[in-house]
N, C-alpha and C. Protein backbone atom coordinates (compact mmCIF):
# COMPACT_ATOMS: atom_id res chain seq x y z
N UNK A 1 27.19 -10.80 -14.34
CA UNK A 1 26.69 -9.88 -13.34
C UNK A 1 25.48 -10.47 -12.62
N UNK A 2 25.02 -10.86 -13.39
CA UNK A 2 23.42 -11.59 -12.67
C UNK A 2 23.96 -13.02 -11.98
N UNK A 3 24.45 -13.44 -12.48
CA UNK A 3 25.46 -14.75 -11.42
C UNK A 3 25.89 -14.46 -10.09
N UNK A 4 26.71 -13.59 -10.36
CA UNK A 4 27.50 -12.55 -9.75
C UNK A 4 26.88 -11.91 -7.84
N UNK A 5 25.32 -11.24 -8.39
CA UNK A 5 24.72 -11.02 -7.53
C UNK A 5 23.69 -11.66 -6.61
N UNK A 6 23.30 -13.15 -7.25
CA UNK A 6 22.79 -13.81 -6.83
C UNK A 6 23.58 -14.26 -5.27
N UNK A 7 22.88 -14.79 -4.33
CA UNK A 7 22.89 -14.54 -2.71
C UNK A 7 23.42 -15.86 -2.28
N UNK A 8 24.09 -16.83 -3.20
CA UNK A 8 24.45 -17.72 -2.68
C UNK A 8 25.77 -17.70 -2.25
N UNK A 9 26.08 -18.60 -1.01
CA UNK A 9 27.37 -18.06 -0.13
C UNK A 9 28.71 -18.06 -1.08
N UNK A 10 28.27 -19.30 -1.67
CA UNK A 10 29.70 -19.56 -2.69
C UNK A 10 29.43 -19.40 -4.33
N UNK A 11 30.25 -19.34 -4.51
CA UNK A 11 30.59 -19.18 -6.02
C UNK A 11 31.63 -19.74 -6.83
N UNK A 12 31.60 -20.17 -7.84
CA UNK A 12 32.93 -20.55 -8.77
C UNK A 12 32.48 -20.35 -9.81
N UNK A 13 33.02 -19.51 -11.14
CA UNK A 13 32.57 -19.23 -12.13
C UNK A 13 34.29 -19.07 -12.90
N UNK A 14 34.06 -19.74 -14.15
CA UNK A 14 34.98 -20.52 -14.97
C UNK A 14 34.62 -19.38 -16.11
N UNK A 15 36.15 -19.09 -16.72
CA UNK A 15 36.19 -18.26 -17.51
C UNK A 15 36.93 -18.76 -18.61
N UNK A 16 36.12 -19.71 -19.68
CA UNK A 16 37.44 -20.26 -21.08
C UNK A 16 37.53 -19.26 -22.19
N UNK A 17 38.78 -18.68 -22.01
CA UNK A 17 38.62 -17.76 -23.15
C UNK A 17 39.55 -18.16 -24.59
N UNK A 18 39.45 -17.82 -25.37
CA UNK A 18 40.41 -18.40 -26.81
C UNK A 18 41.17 -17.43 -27.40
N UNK A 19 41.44 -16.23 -26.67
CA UNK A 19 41.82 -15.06 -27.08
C UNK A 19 43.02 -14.94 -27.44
N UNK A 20 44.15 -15.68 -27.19
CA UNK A 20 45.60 -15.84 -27.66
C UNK A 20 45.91 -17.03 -28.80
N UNK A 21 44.47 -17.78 -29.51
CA UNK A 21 44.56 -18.47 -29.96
C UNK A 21 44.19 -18.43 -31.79
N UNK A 22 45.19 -19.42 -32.56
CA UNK A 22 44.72 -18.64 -33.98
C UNK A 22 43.84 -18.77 -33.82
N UNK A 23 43.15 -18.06 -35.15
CA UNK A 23 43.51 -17.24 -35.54
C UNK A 23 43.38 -15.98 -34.97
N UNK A 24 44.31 -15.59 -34.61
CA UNK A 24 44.40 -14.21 -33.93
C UNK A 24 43.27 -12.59 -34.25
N UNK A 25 43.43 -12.25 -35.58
CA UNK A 25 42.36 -11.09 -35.35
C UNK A 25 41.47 -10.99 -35.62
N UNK A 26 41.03 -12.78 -35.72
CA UNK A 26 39.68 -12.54 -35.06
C UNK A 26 39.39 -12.74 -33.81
N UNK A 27 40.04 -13.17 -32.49
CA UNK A 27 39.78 -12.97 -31.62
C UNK A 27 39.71 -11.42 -30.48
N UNK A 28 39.87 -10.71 -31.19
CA UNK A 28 39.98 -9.56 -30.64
C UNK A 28 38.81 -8.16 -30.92
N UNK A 29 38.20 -7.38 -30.70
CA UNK A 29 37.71 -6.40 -30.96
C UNK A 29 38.13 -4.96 -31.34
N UNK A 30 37.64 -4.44 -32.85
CA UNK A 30 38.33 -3.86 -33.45
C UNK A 30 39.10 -2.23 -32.67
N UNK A 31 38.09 -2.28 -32.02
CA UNK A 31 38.81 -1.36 -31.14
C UNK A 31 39.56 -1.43 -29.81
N UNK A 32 40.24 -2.30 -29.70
CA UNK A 32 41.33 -3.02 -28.74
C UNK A 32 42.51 -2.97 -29.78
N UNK A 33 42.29 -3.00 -30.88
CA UNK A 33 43.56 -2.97 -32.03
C UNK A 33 44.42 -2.28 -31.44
N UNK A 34 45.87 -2.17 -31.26
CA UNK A 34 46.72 -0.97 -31.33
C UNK A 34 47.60 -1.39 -31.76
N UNK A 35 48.21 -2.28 -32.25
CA UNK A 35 49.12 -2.79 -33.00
C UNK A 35 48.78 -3.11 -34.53
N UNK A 36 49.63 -2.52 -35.49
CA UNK A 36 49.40 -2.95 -37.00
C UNK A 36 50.89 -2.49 -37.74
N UNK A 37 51.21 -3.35 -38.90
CA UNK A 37 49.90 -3.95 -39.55
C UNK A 37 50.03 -5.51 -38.76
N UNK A 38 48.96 -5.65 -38.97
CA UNK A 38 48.04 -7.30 -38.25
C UNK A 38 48.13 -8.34 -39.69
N UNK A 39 48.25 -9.27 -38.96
CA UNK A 39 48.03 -10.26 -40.22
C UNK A 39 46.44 -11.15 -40.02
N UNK A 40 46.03 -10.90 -40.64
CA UNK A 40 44.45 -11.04 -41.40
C UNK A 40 44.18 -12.49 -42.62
N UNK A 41 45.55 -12.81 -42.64
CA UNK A 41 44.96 -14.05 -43.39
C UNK A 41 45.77 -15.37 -42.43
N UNK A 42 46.23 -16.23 -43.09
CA UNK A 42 46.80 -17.36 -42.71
C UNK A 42 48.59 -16.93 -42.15
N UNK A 43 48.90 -17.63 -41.09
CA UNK A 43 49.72 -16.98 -39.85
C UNK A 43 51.26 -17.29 -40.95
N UNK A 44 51.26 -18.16 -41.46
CA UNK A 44 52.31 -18.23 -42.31
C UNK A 44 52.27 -17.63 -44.04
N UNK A 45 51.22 -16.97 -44.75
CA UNK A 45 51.20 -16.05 -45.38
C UNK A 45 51.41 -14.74 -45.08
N UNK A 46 52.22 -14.23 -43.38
CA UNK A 46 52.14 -13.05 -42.87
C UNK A 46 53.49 -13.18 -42.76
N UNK A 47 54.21 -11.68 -42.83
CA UNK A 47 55.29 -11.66 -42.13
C UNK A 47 55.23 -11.81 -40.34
N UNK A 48 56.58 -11.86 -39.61
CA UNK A 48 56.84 -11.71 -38.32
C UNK A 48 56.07 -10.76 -37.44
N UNK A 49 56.09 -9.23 -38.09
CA UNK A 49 55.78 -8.67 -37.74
C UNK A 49 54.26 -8.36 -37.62
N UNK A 50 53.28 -8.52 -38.45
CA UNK A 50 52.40 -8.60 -38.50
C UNK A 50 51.75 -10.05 -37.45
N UNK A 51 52.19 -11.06 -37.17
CA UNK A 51 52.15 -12.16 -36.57
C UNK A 51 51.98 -11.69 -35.44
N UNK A 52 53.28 -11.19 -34.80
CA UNK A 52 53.40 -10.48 -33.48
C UNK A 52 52.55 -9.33 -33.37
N UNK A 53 52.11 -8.52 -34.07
CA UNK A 53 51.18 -7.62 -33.85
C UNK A 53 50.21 -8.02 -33.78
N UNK A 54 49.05 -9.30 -34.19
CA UNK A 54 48.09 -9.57 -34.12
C UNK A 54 47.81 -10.23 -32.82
N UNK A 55 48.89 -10.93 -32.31
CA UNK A 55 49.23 -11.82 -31.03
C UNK A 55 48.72 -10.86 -29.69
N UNK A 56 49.87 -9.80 -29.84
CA UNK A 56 50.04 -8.98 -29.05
C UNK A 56 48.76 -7.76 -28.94
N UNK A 57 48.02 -7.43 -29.94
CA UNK A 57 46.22 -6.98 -29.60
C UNK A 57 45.41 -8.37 -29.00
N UNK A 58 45.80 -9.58 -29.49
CA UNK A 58 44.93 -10.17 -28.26
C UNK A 58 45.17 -10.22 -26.55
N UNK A 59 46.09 -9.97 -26.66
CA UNK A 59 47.01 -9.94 -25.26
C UNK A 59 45.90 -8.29 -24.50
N UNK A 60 45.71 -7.71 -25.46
CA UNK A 60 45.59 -6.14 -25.33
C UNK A 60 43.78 -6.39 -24.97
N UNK A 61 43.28 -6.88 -25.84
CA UNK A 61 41.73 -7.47 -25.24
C UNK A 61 41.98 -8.33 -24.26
N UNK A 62 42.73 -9.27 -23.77
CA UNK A 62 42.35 -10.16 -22.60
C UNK A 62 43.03 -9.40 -21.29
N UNK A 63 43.25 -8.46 -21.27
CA UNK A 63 43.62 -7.35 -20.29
C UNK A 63 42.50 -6.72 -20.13
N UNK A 64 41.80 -6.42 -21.38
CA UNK A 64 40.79 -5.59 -20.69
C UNK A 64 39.86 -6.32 -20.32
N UNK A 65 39.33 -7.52 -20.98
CA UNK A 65 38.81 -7.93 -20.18
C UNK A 65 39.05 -8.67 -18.57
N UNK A 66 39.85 -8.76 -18.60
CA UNK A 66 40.41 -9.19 -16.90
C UNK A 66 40.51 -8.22 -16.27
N UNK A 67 40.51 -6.68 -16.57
CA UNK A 67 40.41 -5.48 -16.27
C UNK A 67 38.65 -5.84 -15.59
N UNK A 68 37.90 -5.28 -16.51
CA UNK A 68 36.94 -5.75 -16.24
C UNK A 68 36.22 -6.66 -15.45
N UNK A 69 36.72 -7.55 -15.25
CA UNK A 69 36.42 -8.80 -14.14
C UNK A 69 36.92 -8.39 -12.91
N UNK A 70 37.94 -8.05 -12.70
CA UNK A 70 38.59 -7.43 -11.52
C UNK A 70 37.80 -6.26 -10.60
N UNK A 71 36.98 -5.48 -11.70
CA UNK A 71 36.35 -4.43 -11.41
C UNK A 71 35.21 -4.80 -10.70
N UNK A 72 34.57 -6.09 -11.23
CA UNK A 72 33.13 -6.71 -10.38
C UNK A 72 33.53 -7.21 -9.50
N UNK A 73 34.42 -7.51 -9.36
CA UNK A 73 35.00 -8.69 -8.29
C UNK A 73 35.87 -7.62 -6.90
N UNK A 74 36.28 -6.55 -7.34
CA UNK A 74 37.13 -5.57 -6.57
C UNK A 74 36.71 -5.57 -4.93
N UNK A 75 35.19 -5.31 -4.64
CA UNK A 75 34.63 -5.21 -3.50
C UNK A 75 33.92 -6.51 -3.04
N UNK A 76 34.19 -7.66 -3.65
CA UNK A 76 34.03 -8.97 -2.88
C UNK A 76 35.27 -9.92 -2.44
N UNK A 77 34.92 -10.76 -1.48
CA UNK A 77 35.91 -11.62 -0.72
C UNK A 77 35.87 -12.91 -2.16
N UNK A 78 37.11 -12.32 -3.23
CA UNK A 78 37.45 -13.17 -4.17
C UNK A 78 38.83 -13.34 -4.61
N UNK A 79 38.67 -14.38 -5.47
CA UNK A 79 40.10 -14.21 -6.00
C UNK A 79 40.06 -15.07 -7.61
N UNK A 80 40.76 -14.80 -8.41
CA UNK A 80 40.83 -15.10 -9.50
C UNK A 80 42.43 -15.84 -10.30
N UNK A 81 42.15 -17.27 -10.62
CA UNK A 81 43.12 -17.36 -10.64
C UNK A 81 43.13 -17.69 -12.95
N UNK A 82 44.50 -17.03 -13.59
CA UNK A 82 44.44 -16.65 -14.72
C UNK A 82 45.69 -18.00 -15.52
N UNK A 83 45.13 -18.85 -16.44
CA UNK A 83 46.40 -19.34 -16.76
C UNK A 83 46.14 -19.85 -17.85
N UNK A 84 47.44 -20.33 -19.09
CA UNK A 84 47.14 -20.28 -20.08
C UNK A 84 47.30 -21.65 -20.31
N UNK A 85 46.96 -22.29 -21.30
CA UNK A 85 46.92 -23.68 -21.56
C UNK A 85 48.26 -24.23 -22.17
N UNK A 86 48.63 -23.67 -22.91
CA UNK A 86 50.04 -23.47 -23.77
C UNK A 86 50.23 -22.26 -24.50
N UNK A 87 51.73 -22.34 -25.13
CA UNK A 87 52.09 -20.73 -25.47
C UNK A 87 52.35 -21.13 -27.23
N UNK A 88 52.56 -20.23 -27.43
CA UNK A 88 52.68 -20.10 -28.90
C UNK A 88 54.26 -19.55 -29.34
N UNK A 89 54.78 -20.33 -30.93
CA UNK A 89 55.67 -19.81 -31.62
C UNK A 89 55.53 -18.68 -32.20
N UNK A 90 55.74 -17.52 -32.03
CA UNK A 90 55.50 -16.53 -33.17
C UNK A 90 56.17 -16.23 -34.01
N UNK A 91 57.39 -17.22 -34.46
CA UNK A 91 58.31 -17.11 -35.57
C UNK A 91 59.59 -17.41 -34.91
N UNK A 92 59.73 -17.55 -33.48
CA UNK A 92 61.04 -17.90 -32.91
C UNK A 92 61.50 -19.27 -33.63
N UNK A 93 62.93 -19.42 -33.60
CA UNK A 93 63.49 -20.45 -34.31
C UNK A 93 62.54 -21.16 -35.83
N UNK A 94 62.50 -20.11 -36.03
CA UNK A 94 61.91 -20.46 -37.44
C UNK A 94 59.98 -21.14 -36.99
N UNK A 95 59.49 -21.18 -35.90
CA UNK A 95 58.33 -21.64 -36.09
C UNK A 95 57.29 -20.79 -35.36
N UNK A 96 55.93 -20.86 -36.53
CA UNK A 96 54.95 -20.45 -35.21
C UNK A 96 53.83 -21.78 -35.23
N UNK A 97 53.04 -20.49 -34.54
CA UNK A 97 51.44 -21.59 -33.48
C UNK A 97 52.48 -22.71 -32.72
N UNK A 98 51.51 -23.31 -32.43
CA UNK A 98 52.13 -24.60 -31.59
C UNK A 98 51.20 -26.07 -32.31
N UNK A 99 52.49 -27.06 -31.30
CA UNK A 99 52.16 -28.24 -31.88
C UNK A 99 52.59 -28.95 -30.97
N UNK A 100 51.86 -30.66 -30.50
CA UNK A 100 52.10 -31.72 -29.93
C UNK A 100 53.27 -31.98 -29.74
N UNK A 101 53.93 -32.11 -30.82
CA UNK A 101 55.49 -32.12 -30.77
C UNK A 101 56.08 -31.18 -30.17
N UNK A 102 55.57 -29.69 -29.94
CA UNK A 102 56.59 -28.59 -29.87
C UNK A 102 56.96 -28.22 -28.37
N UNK A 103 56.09 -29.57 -27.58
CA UNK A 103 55.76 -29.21 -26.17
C UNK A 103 57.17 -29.19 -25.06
N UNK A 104 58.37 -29.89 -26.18
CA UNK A 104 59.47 -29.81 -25.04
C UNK A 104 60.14 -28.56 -25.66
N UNK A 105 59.79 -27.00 -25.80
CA UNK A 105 60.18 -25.68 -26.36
C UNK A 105 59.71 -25.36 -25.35
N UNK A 106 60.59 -24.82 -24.34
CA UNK A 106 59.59 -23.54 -23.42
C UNK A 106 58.68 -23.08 -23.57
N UNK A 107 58.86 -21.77 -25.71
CA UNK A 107 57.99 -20.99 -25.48
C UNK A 107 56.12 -21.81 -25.70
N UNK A 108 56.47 -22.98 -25.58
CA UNK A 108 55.06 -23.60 -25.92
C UNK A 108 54.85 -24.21 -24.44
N UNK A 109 55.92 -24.86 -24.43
CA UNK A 109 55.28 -25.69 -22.46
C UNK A 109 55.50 -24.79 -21.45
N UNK A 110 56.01 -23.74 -21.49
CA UNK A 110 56.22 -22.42 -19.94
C UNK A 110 54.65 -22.01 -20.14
N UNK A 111 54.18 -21.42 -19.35
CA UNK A 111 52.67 -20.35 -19.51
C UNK A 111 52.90 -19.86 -18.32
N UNK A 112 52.43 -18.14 -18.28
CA UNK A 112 51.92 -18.01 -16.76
C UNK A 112 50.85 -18.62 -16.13
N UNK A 113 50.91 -18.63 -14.72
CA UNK A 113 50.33 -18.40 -13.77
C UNK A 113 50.04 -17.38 -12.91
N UNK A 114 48.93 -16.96 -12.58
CA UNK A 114 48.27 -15.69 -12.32
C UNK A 114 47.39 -16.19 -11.22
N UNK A 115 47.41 -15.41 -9.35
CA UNK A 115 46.64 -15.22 -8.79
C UNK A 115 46.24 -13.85 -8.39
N UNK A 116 44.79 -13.82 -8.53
CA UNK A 116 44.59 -11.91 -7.65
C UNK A 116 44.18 -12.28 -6.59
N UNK A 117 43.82 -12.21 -5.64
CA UNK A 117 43.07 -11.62 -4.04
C UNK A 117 42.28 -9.99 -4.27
N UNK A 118 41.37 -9.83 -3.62
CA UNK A 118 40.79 -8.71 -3.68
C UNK A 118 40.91 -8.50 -2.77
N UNK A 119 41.36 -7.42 -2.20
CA UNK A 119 41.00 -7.05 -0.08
C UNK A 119 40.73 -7.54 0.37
N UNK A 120 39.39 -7.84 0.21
CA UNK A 120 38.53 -8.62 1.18
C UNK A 120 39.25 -10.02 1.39
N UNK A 121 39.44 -10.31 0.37
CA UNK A 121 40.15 -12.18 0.18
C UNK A 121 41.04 -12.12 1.60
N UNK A 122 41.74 -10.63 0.76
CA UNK A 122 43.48 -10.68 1.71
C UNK A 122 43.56 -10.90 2.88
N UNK A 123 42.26 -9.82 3.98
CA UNK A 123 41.71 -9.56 5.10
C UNK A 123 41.40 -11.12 5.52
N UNK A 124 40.38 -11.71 5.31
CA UNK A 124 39.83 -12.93 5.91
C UNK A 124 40.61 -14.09 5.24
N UNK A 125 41.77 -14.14 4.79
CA UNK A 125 42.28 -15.54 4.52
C UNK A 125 43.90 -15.29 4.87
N UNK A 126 44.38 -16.34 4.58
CA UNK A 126 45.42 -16.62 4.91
C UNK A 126 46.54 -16.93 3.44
N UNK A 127 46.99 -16.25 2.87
CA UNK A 127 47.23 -16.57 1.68
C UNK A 127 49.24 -16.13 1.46
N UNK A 128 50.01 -16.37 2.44
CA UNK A 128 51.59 -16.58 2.43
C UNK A 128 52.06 -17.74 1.40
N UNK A 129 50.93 -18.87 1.45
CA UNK A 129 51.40 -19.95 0.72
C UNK A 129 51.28 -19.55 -0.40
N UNK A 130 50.75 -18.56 -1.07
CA UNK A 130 50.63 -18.21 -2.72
C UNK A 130 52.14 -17.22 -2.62
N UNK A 131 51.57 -16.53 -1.75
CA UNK A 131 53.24 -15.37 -2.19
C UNK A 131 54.72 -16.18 -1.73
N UNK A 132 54.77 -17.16 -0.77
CA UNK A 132 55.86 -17.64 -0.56
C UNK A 132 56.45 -18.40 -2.29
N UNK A 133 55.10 -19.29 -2.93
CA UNK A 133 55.26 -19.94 -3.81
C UNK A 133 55.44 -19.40 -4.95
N UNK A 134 55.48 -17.97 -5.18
CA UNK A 134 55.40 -17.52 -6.82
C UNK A 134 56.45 -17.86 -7.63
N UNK A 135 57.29 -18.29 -7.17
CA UNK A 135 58.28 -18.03 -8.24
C UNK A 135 58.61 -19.72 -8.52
N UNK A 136 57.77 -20.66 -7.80
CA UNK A 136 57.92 -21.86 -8.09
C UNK A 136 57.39 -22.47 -9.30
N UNK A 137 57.76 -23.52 -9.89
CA UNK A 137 56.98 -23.89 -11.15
C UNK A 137 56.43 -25.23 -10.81
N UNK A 138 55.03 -25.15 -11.45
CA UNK A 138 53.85 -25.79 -10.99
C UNK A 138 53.40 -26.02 -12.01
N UNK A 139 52.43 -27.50 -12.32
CA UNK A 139 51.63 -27.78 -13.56
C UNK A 139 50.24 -27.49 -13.66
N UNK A 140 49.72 -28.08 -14.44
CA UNK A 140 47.42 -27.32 -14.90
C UNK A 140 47.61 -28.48 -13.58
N UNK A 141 47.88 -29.56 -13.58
CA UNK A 141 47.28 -31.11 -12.78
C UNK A 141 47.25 -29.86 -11.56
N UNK A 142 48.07 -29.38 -10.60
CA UNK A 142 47.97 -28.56 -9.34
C UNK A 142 47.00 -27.91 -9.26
N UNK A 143 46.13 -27.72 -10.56
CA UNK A 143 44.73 -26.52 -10.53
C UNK A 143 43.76 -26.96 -10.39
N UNK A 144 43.61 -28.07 -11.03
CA UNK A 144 41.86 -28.95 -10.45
C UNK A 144 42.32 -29.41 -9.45
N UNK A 145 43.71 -29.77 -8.75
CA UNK A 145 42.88 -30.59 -7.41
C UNK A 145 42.87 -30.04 -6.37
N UNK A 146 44.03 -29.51 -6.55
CA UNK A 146 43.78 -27.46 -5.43
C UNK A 146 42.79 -27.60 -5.20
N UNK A 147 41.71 -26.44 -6.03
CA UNK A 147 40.91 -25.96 -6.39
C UNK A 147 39.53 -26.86 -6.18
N UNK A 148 39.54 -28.11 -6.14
CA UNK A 148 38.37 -29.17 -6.05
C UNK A 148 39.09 -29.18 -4.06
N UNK A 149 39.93 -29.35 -3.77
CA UNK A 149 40.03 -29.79 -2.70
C UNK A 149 40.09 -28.13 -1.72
N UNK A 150 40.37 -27.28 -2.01
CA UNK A 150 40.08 -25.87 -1.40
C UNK A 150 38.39 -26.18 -1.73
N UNK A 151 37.90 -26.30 -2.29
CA UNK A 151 36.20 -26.51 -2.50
C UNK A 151 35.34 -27.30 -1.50
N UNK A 152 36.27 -28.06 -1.07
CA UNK A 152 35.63 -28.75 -0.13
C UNK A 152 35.53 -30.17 -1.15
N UNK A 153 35.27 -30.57 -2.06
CA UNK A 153 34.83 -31.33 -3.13
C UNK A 153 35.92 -33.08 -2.31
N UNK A 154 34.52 -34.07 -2.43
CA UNK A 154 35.48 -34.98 -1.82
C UNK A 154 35.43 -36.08 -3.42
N UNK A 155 36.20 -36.64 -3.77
CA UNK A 155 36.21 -37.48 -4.80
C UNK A 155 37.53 -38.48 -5.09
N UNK A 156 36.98 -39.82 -5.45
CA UNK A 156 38.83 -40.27 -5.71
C UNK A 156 39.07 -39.80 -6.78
N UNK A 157 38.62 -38.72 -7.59
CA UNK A 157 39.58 -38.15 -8.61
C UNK A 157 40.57 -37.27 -7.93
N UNK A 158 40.25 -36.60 -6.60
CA UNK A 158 41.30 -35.97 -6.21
C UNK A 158 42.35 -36.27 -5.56
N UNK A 159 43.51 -36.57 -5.62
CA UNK A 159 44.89 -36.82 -5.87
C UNK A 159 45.62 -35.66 -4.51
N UNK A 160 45.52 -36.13 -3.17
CA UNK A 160 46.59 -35.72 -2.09
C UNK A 160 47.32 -35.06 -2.99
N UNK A 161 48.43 -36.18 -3.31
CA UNK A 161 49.54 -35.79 -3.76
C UNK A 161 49.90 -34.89 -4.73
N UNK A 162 49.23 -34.40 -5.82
CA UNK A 162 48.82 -33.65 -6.41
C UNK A 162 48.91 -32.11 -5.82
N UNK A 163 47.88 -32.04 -5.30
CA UNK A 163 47.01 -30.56 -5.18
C UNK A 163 48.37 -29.92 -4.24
N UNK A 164 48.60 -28.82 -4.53
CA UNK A 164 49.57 -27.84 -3.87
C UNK A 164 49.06 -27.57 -2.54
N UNK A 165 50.07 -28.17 -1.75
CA UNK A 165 50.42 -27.70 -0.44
C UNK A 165 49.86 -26.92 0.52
N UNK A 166 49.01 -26.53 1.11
CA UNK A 166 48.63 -25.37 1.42
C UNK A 166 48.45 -24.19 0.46
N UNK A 167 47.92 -24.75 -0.50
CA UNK A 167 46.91 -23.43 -1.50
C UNK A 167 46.00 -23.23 -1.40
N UNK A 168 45.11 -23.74 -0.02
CA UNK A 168 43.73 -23.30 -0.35
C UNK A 168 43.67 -22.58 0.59
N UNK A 169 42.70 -21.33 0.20
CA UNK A 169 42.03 -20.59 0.88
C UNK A 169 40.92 -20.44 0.71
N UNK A 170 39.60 -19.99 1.67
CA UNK A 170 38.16 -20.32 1.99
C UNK A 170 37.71 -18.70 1.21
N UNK A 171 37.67 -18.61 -0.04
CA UNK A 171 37.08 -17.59 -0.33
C UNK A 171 35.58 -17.57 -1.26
N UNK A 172 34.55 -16.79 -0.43
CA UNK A 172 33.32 -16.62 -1.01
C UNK A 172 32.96 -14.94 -1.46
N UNK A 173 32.59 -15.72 -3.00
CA UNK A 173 32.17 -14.25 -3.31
C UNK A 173 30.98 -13.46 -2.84
């Protein structure tokens, strides 16, 4: 919030969260729980169900908090973009968590991708190239150089070829 309100034209503020990651209940707050029973010790001393229930309350806190973020962000020219690093086994084909190896499994190499716009964004930018593109599949590499090159940011780490197409838009919070 104090970031937030400070008067400078631009902004970028990075959000790493670990909330879908083991061990699961402890990443969550006890009153975000709504799923039980939870598994509370080691992910393979738990049954399925308990696995998936602990998974699925973190899912239940990182909503609210993105709830939350959305809410500060609602009445500024922003946008937020949400994505996960890799996905997790929760007992499908016999495995959970993830692993180096497990990366040619969908449910470990697919993740969403998530953009919001707030009004304001919508109003003063130009943003068809996100909705034309949703349903395309895209890698993390497309997010730093986007994102460095929508920034203005000049560097030979950034990679033309790389950065998605017409994804940038000029938004200040």
């Amino acid at each position: 919030d104090d970031f937030l309100s400070r008067n400078d034209k631009k902004k970028v503020v990075i959000l790493h969260l670990n909330g879908s990651h083991w061990d699961y209940h402890s990443r969550y707050p006890k009153d975000k729980k709504i799923w039980t029973p939870e598994c509370t010790t080691w992910v393979y001393d738990c049954g399925i169900e308990e696995v998936v229930n602990a998974y699925d309350n973190t899912i239940v806190a990182t909503d609210s908090l993105f709830n939350d973020v959305v809410k500060r962000l609602k009445d500024k020219n922003a946008m937020i973009f949400f994505s996960s690093d890799h996905g997790q086994f929760l007992g499908e084909k016999g495995m959970r968590l993830h692993q180096h190896e497990m990366l040619h499994h969908k449910e470990v190499a697919v993740v969403p991708f998530g953009v919001w716009l707030s009004e304001k964004a919508k109003e003063n930018n130009k943003y068809p190239y996100i909705i034309n593109n949703k349903d395309k599949y895209t890698s993390h590499d497309n997010i730093f150089h986007s994102i460095a090159h929508c920034g203005g940011l000049s560097s030979s780490l950034i990679d033309e070829n790389i950065k998605a197409n017409g994804f940038c838009l000029q938004v200040d919070v």
